[in-house]
Protein backbone atom coordinates (compact mmCIF):
# COMPACT_ATOMS: atom_id res chain seq x y z
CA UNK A 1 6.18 24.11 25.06
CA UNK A 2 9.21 22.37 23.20
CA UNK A 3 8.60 19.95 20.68
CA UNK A 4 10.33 17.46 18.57
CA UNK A 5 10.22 16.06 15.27
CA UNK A 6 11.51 12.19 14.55
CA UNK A 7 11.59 9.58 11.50
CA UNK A 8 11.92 6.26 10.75
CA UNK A 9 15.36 6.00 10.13
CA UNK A 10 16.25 7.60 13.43
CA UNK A 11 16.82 10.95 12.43
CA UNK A 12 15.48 13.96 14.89
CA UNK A 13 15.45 17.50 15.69
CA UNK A 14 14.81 19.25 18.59
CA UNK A 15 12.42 22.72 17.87
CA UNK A 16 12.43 21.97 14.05
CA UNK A 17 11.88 24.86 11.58
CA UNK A 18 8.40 24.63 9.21
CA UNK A 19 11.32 24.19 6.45
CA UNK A 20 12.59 21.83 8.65
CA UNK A 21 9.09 19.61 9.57
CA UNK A 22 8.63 20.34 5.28
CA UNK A 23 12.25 18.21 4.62
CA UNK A 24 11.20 15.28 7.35
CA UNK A 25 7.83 14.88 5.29
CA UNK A 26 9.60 14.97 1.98
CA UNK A 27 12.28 12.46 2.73
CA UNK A 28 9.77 10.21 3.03
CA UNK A 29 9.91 7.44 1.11
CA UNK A 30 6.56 5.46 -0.49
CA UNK A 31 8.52 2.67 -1.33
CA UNK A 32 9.89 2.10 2.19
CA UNK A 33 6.88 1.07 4.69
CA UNK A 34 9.13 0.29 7.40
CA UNK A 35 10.72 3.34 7.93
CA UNK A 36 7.99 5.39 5.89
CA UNK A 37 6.91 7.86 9.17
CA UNK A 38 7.69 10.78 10.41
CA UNK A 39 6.27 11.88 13.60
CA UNK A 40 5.91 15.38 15.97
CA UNK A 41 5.67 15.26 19.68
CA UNK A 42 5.76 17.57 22.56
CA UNK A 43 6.63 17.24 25.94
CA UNK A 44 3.47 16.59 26.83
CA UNK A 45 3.40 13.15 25.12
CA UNK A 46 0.95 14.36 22.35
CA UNK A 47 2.25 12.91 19.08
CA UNK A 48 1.14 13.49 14.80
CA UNK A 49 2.43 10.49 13.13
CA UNK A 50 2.30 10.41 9.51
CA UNK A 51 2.85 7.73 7.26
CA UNK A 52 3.75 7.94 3.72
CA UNK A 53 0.80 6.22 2.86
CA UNK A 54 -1.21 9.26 3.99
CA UNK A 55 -2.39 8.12 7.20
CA UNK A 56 -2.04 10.33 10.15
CA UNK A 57 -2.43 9.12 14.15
CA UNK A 58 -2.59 11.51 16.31
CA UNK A 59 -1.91 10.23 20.15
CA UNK A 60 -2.76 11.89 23.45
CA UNK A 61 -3.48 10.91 26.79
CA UNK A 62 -3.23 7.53 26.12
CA UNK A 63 -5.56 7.45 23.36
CA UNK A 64 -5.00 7.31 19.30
CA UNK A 65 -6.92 8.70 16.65
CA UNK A 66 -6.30 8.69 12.75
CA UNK A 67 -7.50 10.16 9.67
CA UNK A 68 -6.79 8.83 6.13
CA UNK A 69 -5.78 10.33 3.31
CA UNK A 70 -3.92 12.86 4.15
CA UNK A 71 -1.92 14.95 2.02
CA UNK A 72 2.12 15.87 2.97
CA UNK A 73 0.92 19.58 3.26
CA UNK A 74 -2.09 18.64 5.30
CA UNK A 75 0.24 16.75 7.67
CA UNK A 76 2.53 19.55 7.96
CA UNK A 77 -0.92 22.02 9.11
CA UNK A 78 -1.73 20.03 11.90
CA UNK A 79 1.70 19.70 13.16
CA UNK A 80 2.53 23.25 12.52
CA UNK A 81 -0.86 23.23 15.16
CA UNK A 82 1.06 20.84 17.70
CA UNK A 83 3.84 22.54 17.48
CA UNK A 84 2.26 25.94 18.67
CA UNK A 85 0.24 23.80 21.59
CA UNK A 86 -3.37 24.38 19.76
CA UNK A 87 -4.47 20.86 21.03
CA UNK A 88 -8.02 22.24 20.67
CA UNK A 89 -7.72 23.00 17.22
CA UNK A 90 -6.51 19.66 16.80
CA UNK A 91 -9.25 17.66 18.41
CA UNK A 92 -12.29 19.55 15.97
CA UNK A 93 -10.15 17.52 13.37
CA UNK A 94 -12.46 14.55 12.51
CA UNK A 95 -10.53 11.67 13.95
CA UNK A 96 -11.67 8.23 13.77
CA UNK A 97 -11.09 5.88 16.73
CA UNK A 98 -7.62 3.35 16.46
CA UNK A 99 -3.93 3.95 14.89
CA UNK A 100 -5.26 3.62 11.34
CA UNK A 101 -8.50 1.77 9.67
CA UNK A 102 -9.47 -1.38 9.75
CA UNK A 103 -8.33 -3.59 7.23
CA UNK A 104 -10.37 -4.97 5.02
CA UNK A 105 -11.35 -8.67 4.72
CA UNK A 106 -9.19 -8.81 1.42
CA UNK A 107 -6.01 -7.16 3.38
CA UNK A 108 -6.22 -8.91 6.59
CA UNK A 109 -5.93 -12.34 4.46
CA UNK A 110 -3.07 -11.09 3.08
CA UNK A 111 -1.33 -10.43 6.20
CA UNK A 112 -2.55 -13.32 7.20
CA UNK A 113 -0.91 -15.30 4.53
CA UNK A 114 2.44 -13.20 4.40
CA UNK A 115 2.52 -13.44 8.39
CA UNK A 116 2.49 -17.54 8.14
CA UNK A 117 5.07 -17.59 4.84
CA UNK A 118 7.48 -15.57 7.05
CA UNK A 119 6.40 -17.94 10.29
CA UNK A 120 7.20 -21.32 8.18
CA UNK A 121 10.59 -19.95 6.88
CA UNK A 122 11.46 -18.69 10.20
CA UNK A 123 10.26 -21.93 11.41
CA UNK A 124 12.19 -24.01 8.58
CA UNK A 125 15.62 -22.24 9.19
CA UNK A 126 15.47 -23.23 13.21
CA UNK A 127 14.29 -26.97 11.64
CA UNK A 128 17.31 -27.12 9.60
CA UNK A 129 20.47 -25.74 11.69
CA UNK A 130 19.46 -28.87 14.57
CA UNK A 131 21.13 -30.86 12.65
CA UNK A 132 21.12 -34.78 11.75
CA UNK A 133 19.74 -37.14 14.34
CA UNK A 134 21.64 -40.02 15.79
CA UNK A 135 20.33 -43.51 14.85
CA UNK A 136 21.94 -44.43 17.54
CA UNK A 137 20.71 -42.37 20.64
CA UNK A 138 16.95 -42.62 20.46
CA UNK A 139 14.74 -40.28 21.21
CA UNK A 140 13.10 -39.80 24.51
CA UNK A 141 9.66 -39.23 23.40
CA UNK A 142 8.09 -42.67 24.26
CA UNK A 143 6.24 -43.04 20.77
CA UNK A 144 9.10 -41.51 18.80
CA UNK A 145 11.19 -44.12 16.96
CA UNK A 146 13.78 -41.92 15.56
CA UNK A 147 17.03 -40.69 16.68
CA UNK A 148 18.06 -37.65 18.85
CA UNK A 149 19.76 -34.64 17.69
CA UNK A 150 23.23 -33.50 19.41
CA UNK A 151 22.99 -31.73 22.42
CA UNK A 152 19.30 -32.86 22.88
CA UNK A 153 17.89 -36.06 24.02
CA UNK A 154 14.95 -35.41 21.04
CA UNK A 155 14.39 -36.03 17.55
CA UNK A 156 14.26 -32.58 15.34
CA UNK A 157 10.12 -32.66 15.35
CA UNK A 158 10.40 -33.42 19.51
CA UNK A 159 13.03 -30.71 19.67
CA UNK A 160 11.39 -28.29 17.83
CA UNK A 161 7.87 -28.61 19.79
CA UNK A 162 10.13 -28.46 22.90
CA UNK A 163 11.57 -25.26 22.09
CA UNK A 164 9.09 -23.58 20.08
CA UNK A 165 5.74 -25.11 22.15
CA UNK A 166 3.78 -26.22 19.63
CA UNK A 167 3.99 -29.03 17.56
CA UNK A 168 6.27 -28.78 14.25
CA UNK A 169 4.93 -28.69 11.03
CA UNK A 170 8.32 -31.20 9.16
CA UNK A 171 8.72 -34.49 9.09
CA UNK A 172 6.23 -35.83 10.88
């Protein structure tokens, strides 16, 4: 069975060495969540994922497992397992149903809240590059006493619930 062992940053080897799998897990960065994986699959489609954060999915036939806290050496066991085909070694493992946990009441607000800062600033940078509105070219909304941007027959607020469907949260 061949097998193949990927990161984050795009960087891959075909048949990879244990040194090898040892330097992917190593180069891992804590500090870097986006990139912070490494992963092992085979040509099966049966994939170990580990991220730096010590969580490892494991993925096959269309369904993903996880376990927490797993150590870098620990990691580097299972896919040494994978790597050799011992898928039924790998399913005693006690693997709990999804990609990773569920997040907890506390850090779902929190993406909740970061997810709407970063929607508003997206949302305020669009806002701002319409552009001024012409006093003199209304805008087509029938309740809408204010002028239409260029290349639009719409105030910005009309504009931007056009575009974006749903209504905008400036200058109302």
């Amino acid at each position: 069975m061949r097998f193949r062992i990927s990161n984050g940053n795009g960087e891959s080897a075909q048949s990879p060495s244990l040194s090898e799998m040892r330097a992917f897990l190593e180069a891992l960065d804590p500090a870097d969540e986006e990139h912070g994986a490494a992963w092992l699959s085979d040509d099966e489609g049966n994939a170990l994922e580990y991220e730096v954060g010590g969580n490892l999915c494991f993925s096959r036939d269309d369904d993903d497992r996880h376990l927490s806290g797993v150590s870098r050496e620990r990691a580097l066991e299972l896919w040494l397992l994978l790597s050799r085909g011992d898928l039924e070694a790998l399913e005693r493992e006690a693997w709990q149903p999804g990609v990773r946990p569920p997040l907890s009441a506390e850090e779902r607000a929190a993406r909740d809240r970061a997810t709407a800062a970063a929607q508003l600033a997206s949302d305020r940078e669009f806002y701002d590059a319409l552009g001024p509105e012409r006093a003199a070219i209304p805008c087509r909304d029938a309740d809408c006493d204010r002028g239409s941007i260029a290349l639009s027959i719409f105030c910005r607020p009309h504009h931007f619930a056009s575009i974006r469907g749903r209504p905008c949260p400036f200058d109302h």
